[in-house]
Structure formats: C-alpha cells, structure tokens
C-alpha atoms as a PDB file:
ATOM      1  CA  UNK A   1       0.000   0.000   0.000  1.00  0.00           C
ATOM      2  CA  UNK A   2       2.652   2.660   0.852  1.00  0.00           C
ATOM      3  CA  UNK A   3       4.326   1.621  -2.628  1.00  0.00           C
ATOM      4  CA  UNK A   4       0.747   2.216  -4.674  1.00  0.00           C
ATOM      5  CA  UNK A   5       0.929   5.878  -3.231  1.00  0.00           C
ATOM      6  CA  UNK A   6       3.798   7.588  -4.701  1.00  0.00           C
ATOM      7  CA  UNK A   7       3.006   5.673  -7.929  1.00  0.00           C
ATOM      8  CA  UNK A   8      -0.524   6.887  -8.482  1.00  0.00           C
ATOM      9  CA  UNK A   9       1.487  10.523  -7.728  1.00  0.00           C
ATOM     10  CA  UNK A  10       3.915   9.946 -10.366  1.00  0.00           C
ATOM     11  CA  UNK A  11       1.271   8.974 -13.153  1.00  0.00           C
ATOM     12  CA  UNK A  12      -1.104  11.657 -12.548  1.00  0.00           C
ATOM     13  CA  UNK A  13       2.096  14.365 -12.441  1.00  0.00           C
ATOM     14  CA  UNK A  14       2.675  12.511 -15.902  1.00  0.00           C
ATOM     15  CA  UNK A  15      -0.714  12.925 -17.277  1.00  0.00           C
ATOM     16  CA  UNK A  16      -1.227  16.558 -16.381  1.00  0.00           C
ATOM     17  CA  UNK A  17       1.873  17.607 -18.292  1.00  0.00           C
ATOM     18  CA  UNK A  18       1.198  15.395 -20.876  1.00  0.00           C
ATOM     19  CA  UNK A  19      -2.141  17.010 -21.822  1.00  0.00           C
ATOM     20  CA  UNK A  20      -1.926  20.938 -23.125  1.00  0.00           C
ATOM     21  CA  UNK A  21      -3.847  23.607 -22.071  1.00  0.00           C
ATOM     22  CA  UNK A  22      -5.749  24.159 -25.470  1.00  0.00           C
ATOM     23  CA  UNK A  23      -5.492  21.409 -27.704  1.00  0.00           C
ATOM     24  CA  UNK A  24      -3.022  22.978 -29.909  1.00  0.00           C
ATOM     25  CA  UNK A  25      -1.616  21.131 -32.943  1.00  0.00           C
ATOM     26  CA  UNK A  26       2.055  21.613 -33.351  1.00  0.00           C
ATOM     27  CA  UNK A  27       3.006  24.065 -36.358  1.00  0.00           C
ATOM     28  CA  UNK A  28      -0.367  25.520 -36.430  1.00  0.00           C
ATOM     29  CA  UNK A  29      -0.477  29.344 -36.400  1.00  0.00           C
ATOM     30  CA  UNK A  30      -2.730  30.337 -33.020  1.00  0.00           C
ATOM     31  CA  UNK A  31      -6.227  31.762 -33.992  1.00  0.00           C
ATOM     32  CA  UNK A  32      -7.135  35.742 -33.554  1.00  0.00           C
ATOM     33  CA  UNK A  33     -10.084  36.841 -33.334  1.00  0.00           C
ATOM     34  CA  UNK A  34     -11.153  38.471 -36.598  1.00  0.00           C
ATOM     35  CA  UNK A  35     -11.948  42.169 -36.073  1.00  0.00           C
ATOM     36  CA  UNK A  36     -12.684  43.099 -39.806  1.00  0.00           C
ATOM     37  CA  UNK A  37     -16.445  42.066 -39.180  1.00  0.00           C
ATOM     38  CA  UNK A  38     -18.671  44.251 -38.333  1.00  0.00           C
ATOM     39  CA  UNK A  39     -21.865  44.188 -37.446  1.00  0.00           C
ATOM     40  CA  UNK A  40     -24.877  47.107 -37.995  1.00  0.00           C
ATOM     41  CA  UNK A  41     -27.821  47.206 -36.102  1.00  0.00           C
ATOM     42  CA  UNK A  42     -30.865  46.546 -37.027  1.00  0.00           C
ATOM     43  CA  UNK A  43     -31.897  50.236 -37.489  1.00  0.00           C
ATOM     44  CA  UNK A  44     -29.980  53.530 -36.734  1.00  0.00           C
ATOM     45  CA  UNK A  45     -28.890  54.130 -33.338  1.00  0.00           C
ATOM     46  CA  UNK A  46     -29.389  57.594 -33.445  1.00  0.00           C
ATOM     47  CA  UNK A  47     -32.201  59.417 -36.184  1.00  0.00           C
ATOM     48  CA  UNK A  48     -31.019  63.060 -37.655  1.00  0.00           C
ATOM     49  CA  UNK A  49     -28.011  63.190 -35.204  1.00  0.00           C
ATOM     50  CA  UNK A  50     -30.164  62.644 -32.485  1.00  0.00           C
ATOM     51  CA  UNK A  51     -32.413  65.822 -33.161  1.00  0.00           C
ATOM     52  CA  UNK A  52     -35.974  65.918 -33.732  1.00  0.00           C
ATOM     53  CA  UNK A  53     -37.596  65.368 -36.784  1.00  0.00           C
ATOM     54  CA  UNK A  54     -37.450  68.144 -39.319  1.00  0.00           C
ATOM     55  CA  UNK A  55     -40.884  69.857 -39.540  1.00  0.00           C
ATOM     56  CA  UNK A  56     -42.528  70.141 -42.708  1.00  0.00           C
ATOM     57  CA  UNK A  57     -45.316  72.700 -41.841  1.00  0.00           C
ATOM     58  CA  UNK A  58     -45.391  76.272 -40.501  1.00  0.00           C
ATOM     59  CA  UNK A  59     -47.253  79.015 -39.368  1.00  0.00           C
ATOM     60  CA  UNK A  60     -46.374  82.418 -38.140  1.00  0.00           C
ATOM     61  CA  UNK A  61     -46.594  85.969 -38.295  1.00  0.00           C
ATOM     62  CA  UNK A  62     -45.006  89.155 -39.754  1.00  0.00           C
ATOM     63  CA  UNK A  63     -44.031  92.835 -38.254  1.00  0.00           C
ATOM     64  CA  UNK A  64     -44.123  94.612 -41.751  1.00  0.00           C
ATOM     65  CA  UNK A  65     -42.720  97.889 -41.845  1.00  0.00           C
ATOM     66  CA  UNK A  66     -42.837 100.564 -45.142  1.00  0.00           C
ATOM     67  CA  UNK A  67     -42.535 103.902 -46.498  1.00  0.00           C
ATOM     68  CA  UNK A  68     -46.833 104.325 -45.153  1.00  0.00           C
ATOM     69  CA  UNK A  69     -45.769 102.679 -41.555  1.00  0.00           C
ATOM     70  CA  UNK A  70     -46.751  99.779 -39.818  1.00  0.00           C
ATOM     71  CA  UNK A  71     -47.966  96.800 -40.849  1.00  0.00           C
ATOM     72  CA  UNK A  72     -48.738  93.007 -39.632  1.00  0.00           C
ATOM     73  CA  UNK A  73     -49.270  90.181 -42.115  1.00  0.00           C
ATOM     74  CA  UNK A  74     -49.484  85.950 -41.180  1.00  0.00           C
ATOM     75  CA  UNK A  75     -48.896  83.042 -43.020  1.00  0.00           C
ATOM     76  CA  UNK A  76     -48.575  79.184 -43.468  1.00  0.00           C
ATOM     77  CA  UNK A  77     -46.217  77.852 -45.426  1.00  0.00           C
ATOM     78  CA  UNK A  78     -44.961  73.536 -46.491  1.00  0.00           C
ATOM     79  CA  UNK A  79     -42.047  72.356 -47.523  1.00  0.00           C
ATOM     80  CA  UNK A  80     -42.212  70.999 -51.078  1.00  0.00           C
ATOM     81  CA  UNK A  81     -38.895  69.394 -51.318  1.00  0.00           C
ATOM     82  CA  UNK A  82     -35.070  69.943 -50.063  1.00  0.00           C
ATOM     83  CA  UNK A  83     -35.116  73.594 -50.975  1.00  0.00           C
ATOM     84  CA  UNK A  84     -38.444  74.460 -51.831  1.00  0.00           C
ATOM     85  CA  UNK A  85     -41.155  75.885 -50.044  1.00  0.00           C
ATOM     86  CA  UNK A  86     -44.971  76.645 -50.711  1.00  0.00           C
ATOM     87  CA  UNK A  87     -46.717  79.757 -48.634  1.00  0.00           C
ATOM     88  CA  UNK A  88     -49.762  81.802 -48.184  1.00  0.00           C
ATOM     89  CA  UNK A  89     -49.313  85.376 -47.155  1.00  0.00           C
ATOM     90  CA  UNK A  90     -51.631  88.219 -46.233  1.00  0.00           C
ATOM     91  CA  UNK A  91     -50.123  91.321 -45.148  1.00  0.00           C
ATOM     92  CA  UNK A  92     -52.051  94.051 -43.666  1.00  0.00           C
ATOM     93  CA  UNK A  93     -50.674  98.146 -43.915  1.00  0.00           C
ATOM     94  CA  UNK A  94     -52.210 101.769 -44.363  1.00  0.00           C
ATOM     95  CA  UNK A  95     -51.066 103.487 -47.627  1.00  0.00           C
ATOM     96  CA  UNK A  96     -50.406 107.080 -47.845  1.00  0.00           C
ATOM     97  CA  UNK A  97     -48.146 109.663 -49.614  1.00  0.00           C
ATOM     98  CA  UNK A  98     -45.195 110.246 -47.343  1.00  0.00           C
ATOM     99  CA  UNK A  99     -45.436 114.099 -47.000  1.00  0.00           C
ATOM    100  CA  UNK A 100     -48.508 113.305 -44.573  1.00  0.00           C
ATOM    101  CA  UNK A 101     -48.535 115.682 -41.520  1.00  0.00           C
ATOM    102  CA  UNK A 102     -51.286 116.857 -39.452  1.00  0.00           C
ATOM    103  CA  UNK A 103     -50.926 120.791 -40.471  1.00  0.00           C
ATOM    104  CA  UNK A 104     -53.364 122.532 -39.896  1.00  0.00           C
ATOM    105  CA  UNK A 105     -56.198 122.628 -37.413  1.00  0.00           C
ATOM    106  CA  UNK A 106     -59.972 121.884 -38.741  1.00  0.00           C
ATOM    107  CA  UNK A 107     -61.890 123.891 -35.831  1.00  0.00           C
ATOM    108  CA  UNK A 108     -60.510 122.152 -33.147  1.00  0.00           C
ATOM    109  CA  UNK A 109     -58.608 118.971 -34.476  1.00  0.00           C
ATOM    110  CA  UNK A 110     -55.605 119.029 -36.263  1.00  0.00           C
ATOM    111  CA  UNK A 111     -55.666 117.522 -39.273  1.00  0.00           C
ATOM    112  CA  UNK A 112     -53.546 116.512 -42.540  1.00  0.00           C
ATOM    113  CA  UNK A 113     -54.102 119.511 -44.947  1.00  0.00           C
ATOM    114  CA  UNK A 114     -55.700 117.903 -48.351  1.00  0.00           C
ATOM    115  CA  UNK A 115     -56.045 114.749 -47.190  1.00  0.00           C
ATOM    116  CA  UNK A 116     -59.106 113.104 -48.836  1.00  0.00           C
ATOM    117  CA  UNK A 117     -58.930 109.633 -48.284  1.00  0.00           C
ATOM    118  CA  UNK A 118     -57.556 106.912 -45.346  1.00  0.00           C
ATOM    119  CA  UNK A 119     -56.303 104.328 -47.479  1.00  0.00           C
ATOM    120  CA  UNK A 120     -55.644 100.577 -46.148  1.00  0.00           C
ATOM    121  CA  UNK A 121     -54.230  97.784 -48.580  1.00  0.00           C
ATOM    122  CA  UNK A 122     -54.483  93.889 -48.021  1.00  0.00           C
ATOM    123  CA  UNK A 123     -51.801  92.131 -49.852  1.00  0.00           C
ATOM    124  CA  UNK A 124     -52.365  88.628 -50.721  1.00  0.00           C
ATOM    125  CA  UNK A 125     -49.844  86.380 -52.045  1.00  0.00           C
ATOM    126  CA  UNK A 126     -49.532  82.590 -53.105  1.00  0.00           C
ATOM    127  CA  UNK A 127     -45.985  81.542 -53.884  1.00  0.00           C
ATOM    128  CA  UNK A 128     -42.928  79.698 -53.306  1.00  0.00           C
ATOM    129  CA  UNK A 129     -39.496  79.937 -51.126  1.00  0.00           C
ATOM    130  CA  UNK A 130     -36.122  78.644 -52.204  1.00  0.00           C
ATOM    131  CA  UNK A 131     -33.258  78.368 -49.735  1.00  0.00           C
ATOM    132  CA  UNK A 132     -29.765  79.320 -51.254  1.00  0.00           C
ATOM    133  CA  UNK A 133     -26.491  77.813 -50.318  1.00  0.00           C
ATOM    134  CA  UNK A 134     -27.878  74.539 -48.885  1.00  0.00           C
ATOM    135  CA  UNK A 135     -24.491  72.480 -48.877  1.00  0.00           C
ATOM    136  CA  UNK A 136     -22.049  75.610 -47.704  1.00  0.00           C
ATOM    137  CA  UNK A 137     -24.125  77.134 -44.736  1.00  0.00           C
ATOM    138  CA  UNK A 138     -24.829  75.715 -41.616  1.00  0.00           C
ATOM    139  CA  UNK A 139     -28.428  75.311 -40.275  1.00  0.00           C
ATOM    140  CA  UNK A 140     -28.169  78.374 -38.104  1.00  0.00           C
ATOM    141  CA  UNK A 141     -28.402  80.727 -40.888  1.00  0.00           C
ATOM    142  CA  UNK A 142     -30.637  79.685 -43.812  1.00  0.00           C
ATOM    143  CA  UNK A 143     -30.789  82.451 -46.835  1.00  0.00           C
ATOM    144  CA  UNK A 144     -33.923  82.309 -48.901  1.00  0.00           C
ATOM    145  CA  UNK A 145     -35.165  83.922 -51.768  1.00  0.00           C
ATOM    146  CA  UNK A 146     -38.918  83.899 -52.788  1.00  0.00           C
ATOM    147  CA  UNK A 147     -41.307  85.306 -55.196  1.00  0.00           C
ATOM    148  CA  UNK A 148     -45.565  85.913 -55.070  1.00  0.00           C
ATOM    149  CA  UNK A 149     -48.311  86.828 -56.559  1.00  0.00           C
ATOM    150  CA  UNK A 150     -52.247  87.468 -55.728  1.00  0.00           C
ATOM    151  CA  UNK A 151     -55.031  89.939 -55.540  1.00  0.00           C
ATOM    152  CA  UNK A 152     -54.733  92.906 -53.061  1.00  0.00           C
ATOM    153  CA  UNK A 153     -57.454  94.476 -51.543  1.00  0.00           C
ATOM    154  CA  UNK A 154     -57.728  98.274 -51.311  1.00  0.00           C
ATOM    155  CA  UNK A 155     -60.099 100.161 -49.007  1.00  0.00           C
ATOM    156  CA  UNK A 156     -60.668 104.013 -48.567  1.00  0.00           C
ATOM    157  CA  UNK A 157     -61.940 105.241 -46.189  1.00  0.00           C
ATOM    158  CA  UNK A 158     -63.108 109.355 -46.238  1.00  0.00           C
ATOM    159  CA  UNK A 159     -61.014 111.355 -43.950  1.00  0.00           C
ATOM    160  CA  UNK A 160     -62.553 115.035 -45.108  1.00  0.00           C
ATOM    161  CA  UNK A 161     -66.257 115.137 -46.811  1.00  0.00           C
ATOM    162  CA  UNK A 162     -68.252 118.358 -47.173  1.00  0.00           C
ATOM    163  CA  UNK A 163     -65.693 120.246 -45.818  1.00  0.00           C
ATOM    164  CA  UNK A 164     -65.681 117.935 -42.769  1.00  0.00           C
ATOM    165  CA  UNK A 165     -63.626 115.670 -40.485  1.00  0.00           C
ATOM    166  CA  UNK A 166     -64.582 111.982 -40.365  1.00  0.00           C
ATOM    167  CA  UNK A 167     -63.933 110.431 -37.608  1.00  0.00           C
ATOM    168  CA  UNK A 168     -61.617 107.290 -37.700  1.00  0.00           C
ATOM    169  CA  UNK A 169     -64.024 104.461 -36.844  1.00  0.00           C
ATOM    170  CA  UNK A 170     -67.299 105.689 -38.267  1.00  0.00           C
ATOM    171  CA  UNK A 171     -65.459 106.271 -41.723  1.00  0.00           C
ATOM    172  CA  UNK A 172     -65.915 102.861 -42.304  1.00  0.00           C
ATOM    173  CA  UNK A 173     -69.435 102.905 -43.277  1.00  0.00           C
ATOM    174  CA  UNK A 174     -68.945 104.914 -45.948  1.00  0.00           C
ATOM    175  CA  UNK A 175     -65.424 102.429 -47.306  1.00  0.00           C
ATOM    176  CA  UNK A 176     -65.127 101.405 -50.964  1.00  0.00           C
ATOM    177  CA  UNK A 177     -62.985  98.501 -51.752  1.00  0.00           C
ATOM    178  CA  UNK A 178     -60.896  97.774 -54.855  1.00  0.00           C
ATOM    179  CA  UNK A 179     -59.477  94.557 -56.030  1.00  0.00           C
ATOM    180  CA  UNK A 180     -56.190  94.566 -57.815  1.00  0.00           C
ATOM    181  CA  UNK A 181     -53.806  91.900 -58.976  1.00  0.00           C
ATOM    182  CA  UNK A 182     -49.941  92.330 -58.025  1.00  0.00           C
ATOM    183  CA  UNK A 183     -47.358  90.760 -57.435  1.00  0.00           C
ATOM    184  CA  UNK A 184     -43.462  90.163 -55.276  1.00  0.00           C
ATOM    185  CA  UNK A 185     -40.317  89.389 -55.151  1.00  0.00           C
ATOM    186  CA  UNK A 186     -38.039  89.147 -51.954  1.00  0.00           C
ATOM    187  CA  UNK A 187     -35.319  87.725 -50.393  1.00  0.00           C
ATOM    188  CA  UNK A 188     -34.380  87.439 -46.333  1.00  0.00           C
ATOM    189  CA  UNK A 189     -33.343  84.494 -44.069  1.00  0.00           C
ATOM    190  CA  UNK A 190     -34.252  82.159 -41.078  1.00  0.00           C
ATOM    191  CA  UNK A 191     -32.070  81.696 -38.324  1.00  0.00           C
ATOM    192  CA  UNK A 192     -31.569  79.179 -35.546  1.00  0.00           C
ATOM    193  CA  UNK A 193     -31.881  75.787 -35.802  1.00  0.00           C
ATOM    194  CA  UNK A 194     -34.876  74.323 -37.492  1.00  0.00           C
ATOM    195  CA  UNK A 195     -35.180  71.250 -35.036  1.00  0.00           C
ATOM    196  CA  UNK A 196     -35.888  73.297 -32.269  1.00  0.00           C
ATOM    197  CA  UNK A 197     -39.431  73.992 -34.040  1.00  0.00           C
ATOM    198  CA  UNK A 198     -39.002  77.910 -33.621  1.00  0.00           C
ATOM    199  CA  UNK A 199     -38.914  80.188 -36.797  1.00  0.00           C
ATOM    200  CA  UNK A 200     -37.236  83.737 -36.955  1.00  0.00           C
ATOM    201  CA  UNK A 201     -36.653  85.693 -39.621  1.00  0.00           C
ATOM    202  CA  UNK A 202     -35.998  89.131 -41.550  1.00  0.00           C
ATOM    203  CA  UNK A 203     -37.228  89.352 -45.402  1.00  0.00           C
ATOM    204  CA  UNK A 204     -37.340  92.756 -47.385  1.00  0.00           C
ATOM    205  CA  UNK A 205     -40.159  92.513 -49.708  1.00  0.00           C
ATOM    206  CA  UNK A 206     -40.793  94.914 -53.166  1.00  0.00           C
ATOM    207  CA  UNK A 207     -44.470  94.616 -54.132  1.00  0.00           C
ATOM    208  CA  UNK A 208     -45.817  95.344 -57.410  1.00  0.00           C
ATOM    209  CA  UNK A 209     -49.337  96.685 -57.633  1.00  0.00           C
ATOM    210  CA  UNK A 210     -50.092  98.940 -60.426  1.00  0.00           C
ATOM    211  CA  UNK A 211     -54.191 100.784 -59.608  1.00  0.00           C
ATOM    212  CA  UNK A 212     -54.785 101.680 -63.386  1.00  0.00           C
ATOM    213  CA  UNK A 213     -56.185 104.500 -64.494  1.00  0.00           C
ATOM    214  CA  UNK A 214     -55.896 107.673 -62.207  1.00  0.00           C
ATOM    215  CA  UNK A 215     -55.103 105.749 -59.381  1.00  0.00           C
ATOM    216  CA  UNK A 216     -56.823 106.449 -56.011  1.00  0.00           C
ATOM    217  CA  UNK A 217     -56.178 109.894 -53.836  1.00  0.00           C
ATOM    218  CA  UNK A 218     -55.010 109.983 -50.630  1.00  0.00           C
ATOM    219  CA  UNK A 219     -54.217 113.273 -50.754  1.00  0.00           C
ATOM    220  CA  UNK A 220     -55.718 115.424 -53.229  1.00  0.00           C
ATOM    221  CA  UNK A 221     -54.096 115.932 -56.442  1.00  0.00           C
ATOM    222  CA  UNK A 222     -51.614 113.535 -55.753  1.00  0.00           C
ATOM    223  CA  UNK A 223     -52.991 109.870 -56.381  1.00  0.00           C
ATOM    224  CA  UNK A 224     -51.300 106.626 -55.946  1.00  0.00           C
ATOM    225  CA  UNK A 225     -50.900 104.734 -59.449  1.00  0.00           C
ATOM    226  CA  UNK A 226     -48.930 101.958 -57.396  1.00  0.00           C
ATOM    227  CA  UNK A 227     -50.280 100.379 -53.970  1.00  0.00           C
ATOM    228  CA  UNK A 228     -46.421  98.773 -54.207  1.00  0.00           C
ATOM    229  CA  UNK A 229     -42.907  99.421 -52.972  1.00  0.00           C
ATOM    230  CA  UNK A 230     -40.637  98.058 -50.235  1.00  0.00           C
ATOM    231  CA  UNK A 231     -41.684  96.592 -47.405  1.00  0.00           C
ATOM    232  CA  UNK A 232     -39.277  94.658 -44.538  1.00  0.00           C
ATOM    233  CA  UNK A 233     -40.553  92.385 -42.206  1.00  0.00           C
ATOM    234  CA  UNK A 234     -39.433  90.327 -39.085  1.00  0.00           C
ATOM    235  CA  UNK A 235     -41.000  86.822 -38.417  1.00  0.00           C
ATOM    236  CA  UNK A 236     -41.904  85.270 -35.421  1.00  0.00           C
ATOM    237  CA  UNK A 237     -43.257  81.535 -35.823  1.00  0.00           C
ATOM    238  CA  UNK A 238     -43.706  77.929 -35.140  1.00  0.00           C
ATOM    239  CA  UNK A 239     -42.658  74.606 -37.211  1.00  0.00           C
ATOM    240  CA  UNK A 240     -45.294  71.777 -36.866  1.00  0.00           C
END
C-alpha cells in the first residue's frame, strides 16, 4: 500500500503535463479573433443626429414695416422638397403719400391739410421659397429667396367730406374697396436651428401693384398709381 501511493502521484504528475492547455496542434499558427467584421444594427442608433424630426409645416406671423408705416401680415407655409417651399401670405398696412402731416387745425382737431382719403391695402400672395447655399451654410443661418403673386385688396376710407372731419371708426361705413392683382419678389433668411421647431426671420419685400387708371387719392391731387414698394418684415413663428 505505501508503494501504490507515490506511484498513483507519479502517473497523474505525468498525465497533467502530458495534456496541453488548449489542444493545440504543433506548427499551427494560433487563432485571432477576426476584427474586420462588423456588425450594424438593425436600425440607426441615433435618427437626424439625435435631433428631432425636421418639420414640414409652418405658421407664423409678420411685423411689416414701409414707407406708409406699420404693418402686420401671417402666413402658413410647407415644404415641397429639399429647398423648396410653398406659402400663403396676407399682409395688412395703411397706404399714404409720405409728405402726410397733421398741419393745420380743422376747428378744433388738427388735421392733414388735403387729405381726402384713409387708405388701407391687403396684400395677398400665393408663392414659393427657395433656400440658397444649402451644402455651404450651416443650419443656423438659412438664406432664402422667394417670389408671389395674388389679388390685393384696397379700401378708402373718407377722412374730409363736405368740408368735414370723419372720424376714424365711423369712416368705415362709408369704405369702398378695390381689387387689384400684383405681385413680389423678396429675399431674407431664417435663423436658428430648425429642429428646435421655432422660426425667426428678416425678409425685405418689393411689391408690385399697379391701380390703373388715375389711381386712387389719398391726398388730393396727388394719387397713388402703385399700392407697391418696399416693405421689410421680421417673423416670429412655429414649425409643426
């Protein structure tokens, strides 16, 4: 019994250096693990660089400023493609002659000397948008140029009549409106980024909207042949 001992030890020290640790045939070159494969998820791991979706619709509205003053004007407007975009835009703004001063005093109330007419014009305008420089400027800054046309409504209202002041609100009742067709061109920009869903902008504007004929007075003997000109705006809106 105390000669089987140190046997059994011998043979098992023989067996365990005997066997090799991973069954490696002699000559053969050890295997690497092949990192040339690669493998792609199923779908994106991260959509437009992990923004939100660019919005194709939006919706805002427009400060308008011009030679006659103040203005507002809203619109909607879809994308139609990279660089293209479809809007709807009506602008409200009073139309004068510039030289208009209250002058002189009517009785009591100071009025503009001549004046005949308070004149308000409603441009309308269907039309398109086209960003420049797509592939050279960055999203924060997105130049644009556009063009319009539609009908613009004209009202007058009576400022003097029978030798007379008429007052501002009741003038109305006695308004004429006039269609005419015209037409714009512009060119501004949007800035910030687009995925935030905000839209700001500046755009100058030059309207063309020839009257016909003698045009329409708003002061007298000076009428306006062309409710058009220059108009800037700044817009403040939402993408949807």
């Amino acid at each position: 019994m105390q000669k089987i001992i140190p046997l059994l030890a011998v043979v098992t020290l023989l067996c365990a250096t005997m066997v090799p640790a991973h069954a490696q045939i002699a000559g053969e070159t050890p295997l690497e693990p092949d990192t040339t494969i690669v493998f792609a998820p199923a779908r994106p791991l991260l959509e437009n660089g992990g923004l939100d979706p660019i919005r194709d619709n939006a919706a805002g509205i427009d400060l308008l400023f011009s030679s006659s003053g103040w203005g507002l004007g809203g619109f909607i407007q879809r994308n139609l493609g990279r660089d293209l975009t479809g809007f709807v835009h009506l602008g409200i703004s009073g139309r004068r002659n510039t030289d208009e001063f209250e002058n002189v005093f009517l009785g009591a109330i100071p009025v503009v000397a001549n004046k005949v007419n308070r004149l308000f014009m409603f441009p309308t305008s269907i039309g398109v948008q086209y960003r420049l420089f797509t592939e050279s400027l960055q999203e924060n800054f997105r130049p644009f140029i556009s063009a319009g046309a539609g009908p613009t409504f004209i009202m007058a209202t009576p400022y003097i009549r029978d030798g007379e002041f008429v007052e501002f609100f009741s003038s109305f009742g006695s308004a004429t409106i006039h269609t005419r067709f015209g037409g714009h061109f512009g060119i501004g920009s949007f800035f910030g980024n687009p995925s935030s869903g905000s839209l700001i902008g500046v755009q100058m504007r030059y309207y063309h909207i020839p009257f016909g004929g003698d045009g329409l007075e708003s002061m007298r003997g000076n009428p306006i042949t062309n409710f058009g000109g220059i108009f800037l705006s700044l817009t403040v809106g939402g993408m949807y």
